[in-house]
N, C-alpha and C. Protein backbone atom coordinates (compact mmCIF):
# COMPACT_ATOMS: atom_id res chain seq x y z
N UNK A 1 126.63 129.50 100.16
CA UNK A 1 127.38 128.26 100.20
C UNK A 1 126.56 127.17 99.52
N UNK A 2 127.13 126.45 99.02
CA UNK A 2 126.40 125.47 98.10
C UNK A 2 126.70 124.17 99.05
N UNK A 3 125.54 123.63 99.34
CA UNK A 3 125.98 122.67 100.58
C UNK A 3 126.06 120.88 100.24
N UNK A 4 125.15 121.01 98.73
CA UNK A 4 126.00 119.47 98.71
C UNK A 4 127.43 119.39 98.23
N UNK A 5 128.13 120.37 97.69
CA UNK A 5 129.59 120.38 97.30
C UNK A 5 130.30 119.94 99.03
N UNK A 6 129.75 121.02 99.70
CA UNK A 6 130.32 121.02 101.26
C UNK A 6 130.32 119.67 102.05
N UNK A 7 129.03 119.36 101.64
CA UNK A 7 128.77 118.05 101.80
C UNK A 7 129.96 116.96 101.50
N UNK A 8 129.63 116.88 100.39
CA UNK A 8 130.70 116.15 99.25
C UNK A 8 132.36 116.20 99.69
N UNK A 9 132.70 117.64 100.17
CA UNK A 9 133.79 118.19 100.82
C UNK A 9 133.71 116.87 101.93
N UNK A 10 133.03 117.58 103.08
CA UNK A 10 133.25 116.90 104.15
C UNK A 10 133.35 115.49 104.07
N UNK A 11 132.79 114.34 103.33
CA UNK A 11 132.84 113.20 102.84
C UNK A 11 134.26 112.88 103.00
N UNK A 12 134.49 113.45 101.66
CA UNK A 12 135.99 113.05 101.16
C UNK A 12 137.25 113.84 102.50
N UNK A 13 136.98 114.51 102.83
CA UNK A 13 137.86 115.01 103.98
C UNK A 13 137.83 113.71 105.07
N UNK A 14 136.93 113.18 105.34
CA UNK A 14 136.48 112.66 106.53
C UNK A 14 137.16 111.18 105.99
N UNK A 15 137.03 110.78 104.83
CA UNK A 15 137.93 109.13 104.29
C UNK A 15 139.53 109.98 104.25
N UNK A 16 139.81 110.60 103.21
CA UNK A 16 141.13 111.04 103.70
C UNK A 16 141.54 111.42 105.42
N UNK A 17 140.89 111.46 106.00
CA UNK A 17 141.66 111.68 107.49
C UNK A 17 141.35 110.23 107.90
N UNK A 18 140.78 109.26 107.51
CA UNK A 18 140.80 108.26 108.01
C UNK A 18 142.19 107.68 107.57
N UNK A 19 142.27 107.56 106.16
CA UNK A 19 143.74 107.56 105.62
C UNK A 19 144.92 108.60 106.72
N UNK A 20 144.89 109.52 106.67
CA UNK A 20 145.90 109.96 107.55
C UNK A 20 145.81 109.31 109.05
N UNK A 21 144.45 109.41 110.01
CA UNK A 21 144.94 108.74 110.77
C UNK A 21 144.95 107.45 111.24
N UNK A 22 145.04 106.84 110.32
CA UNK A 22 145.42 105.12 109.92
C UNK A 22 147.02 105.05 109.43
N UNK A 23 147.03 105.62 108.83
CA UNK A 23 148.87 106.05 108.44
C UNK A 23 149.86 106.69 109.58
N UNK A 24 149.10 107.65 110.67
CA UNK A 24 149.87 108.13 111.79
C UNK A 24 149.76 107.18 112.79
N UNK A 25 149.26 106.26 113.73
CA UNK A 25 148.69 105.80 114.57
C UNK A 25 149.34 104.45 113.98
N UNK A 26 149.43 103.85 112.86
CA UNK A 26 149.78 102.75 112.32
C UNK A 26 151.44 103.11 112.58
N UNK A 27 151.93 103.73 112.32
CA UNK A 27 153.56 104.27 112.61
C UNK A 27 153.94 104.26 113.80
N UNK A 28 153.00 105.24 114.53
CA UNK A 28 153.58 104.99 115.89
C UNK A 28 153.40 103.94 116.33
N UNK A 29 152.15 103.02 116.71
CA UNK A 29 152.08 102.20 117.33
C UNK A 29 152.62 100.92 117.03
N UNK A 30 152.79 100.95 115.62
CA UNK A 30 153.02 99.48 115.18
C UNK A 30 154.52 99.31 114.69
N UNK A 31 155.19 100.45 114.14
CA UNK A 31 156.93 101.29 113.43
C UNK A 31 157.04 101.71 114.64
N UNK A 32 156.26 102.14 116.23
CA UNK A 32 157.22 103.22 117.08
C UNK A 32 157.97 104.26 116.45
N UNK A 33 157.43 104.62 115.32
CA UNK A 33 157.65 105.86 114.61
C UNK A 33 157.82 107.10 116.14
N UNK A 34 158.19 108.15 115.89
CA UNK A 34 158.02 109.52 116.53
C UNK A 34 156.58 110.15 115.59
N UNK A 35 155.87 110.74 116.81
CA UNK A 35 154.30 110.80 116.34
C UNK A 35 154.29 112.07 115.31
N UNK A 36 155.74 112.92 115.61
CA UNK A 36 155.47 113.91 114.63
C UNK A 36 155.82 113.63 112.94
N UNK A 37 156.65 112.63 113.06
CA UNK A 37 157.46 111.88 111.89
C UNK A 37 155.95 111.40 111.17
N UNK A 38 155.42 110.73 111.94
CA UNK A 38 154.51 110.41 111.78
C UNK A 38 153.23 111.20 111.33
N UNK A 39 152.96 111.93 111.72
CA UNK A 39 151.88 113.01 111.63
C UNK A 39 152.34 113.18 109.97
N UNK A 40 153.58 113.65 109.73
CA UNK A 40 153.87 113.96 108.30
C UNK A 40 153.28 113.07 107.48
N UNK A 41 153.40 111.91 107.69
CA UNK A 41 153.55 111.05 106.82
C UNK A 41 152.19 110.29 106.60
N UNK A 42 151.53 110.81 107.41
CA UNK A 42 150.16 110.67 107.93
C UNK A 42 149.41 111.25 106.65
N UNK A 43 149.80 112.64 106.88
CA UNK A 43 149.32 114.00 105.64
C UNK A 43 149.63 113.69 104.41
N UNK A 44 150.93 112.95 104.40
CA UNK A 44 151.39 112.93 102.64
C UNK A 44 150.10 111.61 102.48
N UNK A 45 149.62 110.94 102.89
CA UNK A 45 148.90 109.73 102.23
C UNK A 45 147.46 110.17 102.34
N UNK A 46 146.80 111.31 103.58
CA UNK A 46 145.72 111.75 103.63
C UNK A 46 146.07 112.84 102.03
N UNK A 47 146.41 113.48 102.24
CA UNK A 47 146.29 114.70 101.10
C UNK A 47 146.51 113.91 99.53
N UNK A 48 147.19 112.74 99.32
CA UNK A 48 146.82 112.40 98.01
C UNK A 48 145.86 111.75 98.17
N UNK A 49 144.96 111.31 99.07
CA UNK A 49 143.40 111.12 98.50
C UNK A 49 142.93 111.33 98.65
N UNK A 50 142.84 112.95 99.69
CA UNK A 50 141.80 114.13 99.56
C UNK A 50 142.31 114.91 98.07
N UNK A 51 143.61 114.71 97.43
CA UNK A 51 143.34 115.70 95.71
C UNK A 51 142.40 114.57 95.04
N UNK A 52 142.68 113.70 95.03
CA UNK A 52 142.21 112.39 93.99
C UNK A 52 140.46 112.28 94.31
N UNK A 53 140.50 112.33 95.37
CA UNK A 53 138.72 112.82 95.80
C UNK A 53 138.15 114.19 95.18
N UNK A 54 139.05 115.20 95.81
CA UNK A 54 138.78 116.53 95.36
C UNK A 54 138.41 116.86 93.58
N UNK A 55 139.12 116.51 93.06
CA UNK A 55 139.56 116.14 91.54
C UNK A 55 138.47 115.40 91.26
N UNK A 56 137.71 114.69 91.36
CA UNK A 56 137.26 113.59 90.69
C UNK A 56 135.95 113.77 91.48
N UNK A 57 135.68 113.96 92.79
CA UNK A 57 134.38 113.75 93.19
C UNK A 57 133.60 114.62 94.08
N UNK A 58 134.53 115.54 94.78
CA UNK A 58 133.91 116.96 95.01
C UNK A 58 133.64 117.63 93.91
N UNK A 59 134.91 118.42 93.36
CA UNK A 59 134.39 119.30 92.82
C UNK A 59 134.22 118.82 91.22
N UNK A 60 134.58 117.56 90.65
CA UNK A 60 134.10 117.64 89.60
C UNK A 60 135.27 118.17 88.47
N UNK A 61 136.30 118.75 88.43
CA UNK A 61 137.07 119.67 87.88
C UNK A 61 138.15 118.72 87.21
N UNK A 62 138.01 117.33 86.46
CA UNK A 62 139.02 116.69 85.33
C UNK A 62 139.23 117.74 84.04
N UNK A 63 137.63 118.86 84.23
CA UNK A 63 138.24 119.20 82.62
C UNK A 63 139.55 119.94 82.47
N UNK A 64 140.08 120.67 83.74
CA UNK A 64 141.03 121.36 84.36
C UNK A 64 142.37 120.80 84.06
N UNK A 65 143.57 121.31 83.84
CA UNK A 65 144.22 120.70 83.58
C UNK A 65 144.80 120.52 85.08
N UNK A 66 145.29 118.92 85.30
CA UNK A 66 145.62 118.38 86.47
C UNK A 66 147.01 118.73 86.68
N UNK A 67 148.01 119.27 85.95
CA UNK A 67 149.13 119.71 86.21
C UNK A 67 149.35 120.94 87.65
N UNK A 68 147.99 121.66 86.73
CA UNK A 68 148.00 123.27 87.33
C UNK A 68 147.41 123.27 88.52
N UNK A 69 146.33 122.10 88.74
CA UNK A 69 145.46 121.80 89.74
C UNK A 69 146.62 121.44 91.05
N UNK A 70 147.44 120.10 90.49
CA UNK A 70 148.38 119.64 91.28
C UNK A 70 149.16 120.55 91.98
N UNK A 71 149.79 121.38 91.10
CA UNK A 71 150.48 122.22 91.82
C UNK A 71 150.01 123.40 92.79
N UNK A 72 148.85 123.82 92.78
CA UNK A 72 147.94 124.49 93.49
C UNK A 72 148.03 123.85 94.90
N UNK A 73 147.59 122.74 94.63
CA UNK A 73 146.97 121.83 95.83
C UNK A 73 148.19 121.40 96.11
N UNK A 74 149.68 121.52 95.77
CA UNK A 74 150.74 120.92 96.50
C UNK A 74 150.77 121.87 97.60
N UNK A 75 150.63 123.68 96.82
CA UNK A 75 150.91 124.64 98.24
C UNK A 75 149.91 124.88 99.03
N UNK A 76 148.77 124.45 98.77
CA UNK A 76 147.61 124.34 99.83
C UNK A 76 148.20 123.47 100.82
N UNK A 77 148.50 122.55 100.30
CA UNK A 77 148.39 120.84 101.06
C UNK A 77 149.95 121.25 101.99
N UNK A 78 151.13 122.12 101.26
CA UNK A 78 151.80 122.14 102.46
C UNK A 78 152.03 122.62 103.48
N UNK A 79 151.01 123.72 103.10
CA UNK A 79 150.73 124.79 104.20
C UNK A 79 149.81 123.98 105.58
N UNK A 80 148.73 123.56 104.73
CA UNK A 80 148.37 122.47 105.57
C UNK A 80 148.54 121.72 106.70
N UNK A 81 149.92 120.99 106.08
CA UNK A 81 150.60 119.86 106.53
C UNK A 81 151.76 120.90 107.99
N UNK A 82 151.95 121.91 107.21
CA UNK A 82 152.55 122.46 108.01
C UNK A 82 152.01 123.42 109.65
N UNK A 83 150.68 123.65 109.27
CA UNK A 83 150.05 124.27 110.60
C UNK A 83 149.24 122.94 111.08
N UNK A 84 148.98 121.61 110.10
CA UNK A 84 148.88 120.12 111.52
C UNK A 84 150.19 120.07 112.23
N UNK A 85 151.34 119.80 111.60
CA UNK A 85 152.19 119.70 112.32
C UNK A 85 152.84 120.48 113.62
N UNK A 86 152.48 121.70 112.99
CA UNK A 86 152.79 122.51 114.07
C UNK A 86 151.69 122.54 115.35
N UNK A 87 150.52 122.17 114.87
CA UNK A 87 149.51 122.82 115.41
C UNK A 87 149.56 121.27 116.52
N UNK A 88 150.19 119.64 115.95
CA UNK A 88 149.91 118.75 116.93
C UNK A 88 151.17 118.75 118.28
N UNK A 89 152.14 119.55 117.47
CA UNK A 89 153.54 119.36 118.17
C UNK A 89 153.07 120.22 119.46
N UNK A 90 152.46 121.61 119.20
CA UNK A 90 151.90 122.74 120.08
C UNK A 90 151.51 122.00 121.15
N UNK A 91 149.92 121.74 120.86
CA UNK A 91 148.84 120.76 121.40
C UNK A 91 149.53 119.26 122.42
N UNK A 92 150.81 118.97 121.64
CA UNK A 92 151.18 117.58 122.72
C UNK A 92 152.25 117.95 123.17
N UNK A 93 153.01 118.95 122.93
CA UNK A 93 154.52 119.29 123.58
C UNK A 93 153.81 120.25 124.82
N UNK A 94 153.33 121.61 124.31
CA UNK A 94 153.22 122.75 125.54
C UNK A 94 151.76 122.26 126.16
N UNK A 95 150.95 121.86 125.53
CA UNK A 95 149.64 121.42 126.09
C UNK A 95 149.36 120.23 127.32
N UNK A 96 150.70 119.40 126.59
CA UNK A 96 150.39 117.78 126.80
C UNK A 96 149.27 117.06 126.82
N UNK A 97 148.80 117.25 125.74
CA UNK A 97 147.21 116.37 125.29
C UNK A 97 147.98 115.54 124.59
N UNK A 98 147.15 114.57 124.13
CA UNK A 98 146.94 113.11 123.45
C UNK A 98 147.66 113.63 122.58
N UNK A 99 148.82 112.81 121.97
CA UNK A 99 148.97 113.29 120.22
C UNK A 99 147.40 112.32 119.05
N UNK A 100 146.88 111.72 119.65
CA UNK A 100 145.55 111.73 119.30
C UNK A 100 144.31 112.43 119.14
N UNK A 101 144.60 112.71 120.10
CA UNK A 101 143.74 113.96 120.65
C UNK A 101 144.13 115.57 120.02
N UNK A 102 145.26 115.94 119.99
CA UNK A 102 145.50 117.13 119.65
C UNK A 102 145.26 116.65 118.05
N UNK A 103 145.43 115.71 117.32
CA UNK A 103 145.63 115.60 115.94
C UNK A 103 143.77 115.70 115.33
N UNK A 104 143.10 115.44 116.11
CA UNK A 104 141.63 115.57 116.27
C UNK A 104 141.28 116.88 116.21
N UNK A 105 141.24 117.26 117.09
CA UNK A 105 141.57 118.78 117.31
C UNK A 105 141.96 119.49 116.12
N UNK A 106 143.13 119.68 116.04
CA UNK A 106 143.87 120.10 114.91
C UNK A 106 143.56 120.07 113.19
N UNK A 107 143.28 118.84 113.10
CA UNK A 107 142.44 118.45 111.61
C UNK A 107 141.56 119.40 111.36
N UNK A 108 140.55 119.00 112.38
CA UNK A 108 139.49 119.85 112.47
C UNK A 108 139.69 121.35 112.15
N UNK A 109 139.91 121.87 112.87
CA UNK A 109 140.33 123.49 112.72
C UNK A 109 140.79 123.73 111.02
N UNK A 110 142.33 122.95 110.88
CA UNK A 110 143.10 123.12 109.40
C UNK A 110 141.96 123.09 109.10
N UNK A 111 140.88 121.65 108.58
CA UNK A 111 140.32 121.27 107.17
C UNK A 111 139.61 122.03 106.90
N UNK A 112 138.63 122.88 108.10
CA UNK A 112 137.28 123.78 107.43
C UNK A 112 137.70 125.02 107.31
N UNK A 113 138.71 125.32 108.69
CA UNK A 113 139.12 126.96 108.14
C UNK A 113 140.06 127.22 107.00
N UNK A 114 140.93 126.28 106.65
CA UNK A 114 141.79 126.54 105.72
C UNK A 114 141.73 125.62 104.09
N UNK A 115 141.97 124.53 104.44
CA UNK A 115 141.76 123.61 103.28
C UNK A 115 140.05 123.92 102.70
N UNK A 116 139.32 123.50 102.76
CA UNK A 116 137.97 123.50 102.04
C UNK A 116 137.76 124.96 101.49
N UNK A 117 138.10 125.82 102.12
CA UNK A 117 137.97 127.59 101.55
C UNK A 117 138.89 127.50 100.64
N UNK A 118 140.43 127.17 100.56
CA UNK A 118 141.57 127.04 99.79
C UNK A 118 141.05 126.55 98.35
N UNK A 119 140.70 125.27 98.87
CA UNK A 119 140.98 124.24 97.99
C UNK A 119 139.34 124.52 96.80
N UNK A 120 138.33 125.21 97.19
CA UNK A 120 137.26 125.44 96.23
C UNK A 120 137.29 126.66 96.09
N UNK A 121 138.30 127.78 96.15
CA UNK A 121 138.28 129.12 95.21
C UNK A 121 139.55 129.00 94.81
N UNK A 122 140.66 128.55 95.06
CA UNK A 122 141.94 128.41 94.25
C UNK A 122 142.63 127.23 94.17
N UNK A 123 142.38 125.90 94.30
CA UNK A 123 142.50 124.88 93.95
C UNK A 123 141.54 124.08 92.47
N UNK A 124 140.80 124.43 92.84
CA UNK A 124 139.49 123.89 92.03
C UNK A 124 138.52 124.67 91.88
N UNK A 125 138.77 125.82 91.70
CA UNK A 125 137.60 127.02 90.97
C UNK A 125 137.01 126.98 90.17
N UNK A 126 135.28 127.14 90.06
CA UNK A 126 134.84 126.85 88.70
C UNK A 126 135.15 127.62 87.74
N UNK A 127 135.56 127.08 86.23
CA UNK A 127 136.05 127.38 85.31
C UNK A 127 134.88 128.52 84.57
């Protein structure tokens, strides 16, 4: 493992989830959004500036063409989006934890087991 990339990873993961949960938490509490409505919408604003990070300051990879990149990282990112969602609805519906709390939780798990492995051998692979 090459650990300042990981590094670098975790960085930009860690401002994009601030973006997501500044975008979820801002909905509900302030829109009374529904937290799962929310959670989505959370992801669509975290995940375009974990690619725009990813792209540009993890891995380094502009020489790439950003079309092919994009679309990579759309089905990463919805798969993603789709086991947070599921994974906070789980966590606060059958669990009844925090939808704070489960979304904590949850991030966690997605970003290292799935996104960061995803996203640096078939998102952004070195060329």
């Amino acid at each position: 493992m090459y650990y300042p990339r990981f590094i670098k990873a975790q960085a930009a993961s860690l401002a994009s989830t601030a973006v997501d949960f500044l975008v979820t938490i801002g909905c509900v509490e302030v829109l009374h959004s529904w937290y799962l409505a929310a959670t989505i919408l959370g992801n669509i604003a975290g995940g375009i500036t974990n690619f725009c990070l990813g792209r540009y300051f993890v891995f380094e990879a502009t020489q790439q063409n950003v079309r092919a990149q994009s679309g990579r990282y759309l089905g990463v990112w919805l798969g993603s989006m789709l086991l947070n969602a599921t994974g906070v609805y789980f966590c606060t519906q059958v669990l009844h934890t925090n939808y704070v709390v489960s979304k904590i939780v949850v991030s966690l798990l997605v970003g290292i087991g799935f996104n960061y492995v995803l996203q640096r051998h078939f998102v952004f692979p070195k060329s």
